[in-house]
Protein backbone atom coordinates (compact mmCIF):
# COMPACT_ATOMS: atom_id res chain seq x y z
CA UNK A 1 5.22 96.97 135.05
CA UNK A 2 2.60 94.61 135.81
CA UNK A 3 2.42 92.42 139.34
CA UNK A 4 0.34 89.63 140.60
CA UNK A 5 -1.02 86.63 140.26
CA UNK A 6 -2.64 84.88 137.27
CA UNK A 7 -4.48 80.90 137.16
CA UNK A 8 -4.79 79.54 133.89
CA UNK A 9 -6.69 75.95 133.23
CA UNK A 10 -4.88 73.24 131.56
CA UNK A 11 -6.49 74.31 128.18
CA UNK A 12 -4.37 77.80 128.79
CA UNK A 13 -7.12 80.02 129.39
CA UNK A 14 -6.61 82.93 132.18
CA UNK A 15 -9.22 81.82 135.15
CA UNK A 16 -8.25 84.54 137.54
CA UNK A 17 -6.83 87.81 137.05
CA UNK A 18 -5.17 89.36 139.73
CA UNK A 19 -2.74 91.63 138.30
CA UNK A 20 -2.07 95.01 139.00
CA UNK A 21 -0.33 98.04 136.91
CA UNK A 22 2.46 99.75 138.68
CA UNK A 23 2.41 103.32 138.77
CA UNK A 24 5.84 104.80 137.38
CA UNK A 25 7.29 108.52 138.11
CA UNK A 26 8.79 110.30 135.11
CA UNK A 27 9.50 113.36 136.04
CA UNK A 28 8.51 116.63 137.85
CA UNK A 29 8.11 120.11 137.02
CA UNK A 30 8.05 123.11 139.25
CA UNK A 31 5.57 125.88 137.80
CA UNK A 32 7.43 129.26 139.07
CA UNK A 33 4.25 130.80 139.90
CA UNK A 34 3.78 131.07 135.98
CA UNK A 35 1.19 129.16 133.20
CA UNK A 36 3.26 127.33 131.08
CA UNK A 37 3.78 124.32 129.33
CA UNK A 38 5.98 121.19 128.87
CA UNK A 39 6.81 118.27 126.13
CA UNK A 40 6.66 115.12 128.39
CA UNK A 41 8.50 111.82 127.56
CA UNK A 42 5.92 109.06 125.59
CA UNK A 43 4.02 106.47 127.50
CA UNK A 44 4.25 102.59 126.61
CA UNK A 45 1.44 101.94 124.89
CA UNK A 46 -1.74 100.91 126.50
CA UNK A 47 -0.43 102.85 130.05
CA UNK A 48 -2.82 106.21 131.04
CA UNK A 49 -0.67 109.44 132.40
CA UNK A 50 -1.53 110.65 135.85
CA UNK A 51 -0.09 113.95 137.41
CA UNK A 52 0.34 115.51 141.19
CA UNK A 53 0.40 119.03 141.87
CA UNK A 54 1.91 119.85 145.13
CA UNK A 55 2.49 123.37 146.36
CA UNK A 56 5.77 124.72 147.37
CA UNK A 57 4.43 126.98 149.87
CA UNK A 58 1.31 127.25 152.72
CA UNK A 59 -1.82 127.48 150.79
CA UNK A 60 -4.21 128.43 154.13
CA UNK A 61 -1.21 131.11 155.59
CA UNK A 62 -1.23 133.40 151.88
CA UNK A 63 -4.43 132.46 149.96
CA UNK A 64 -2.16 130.85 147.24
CA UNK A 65 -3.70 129.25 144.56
CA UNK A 66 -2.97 125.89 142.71
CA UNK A 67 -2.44 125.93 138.28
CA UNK A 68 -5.08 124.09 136.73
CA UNK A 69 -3.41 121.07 134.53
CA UNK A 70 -4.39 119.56 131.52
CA UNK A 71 -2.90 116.97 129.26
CA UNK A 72 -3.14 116.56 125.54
CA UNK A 73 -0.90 113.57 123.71
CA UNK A 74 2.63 114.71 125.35
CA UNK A 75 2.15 117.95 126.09
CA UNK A 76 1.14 119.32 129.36
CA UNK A 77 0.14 122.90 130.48
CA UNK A 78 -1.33 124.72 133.47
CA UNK A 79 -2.89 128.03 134.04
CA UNK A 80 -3.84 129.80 137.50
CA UNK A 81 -6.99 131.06 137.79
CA UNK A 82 -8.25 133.23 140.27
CA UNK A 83 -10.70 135.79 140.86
CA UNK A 84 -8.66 139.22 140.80
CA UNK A 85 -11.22 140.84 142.96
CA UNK A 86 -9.94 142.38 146.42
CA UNK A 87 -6.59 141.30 147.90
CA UNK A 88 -4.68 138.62 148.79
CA UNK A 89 -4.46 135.73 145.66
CA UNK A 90 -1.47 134.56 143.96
CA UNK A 91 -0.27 132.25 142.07
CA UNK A 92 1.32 129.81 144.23
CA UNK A 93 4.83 127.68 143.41
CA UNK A 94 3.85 124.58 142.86
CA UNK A 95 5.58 121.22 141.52
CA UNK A 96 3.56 119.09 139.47
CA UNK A 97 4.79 115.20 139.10
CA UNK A 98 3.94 113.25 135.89
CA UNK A 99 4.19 109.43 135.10
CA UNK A 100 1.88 106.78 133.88
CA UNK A 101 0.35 103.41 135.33
């Protein structure tokens, strides 16, 4: 969805542009702690993806650690990755949102 304002002259050419692209949620996913992977729906053409990873649970309290996300056509994944050494990392819930703009 696009809002705004656009001027055209009396020949019909666009002299100022002030349009905007709406962002719109599709969906969410919530990682259960886990790296894993998801088909998401399509995009209209000529619209970029954009995701949000929120944790479900206090990140400064336990030392929990966000997935790392990445996106490739319509399929996204996300690993944790942490270093293992001493005590106290996990892999934190998180939910990750997904939609395009």
């Amino acid at each position: 969805m696009s809002t705004g304002f656009l001027a055209f002259s009396e020949s019909g050419q666009v002299v100022t542009d002030m349009t905007v692209l709406i962002s719109q949620m599709q969906g969410s996913i919530v990682t259960a702690a886990t790296n894993g992977s998801a088909t998401l729906p399509p995009v209209p053409a000529g619209r970029q993806r954009f995701y949000m990873v929120v944790p479900l649970v206090d990140l400064n309290r336990e030392k929990g650690k966000r997935p790392g996300v990445s996106i490739s056509g319509n399929t996204m994944s996300w690993a944790y990755s942490y270093s293992t050494s001493g005590w106290g990392y996990f892999s934190a819930n998180c939910r990750i949102y997904y939609g395009y703009y």
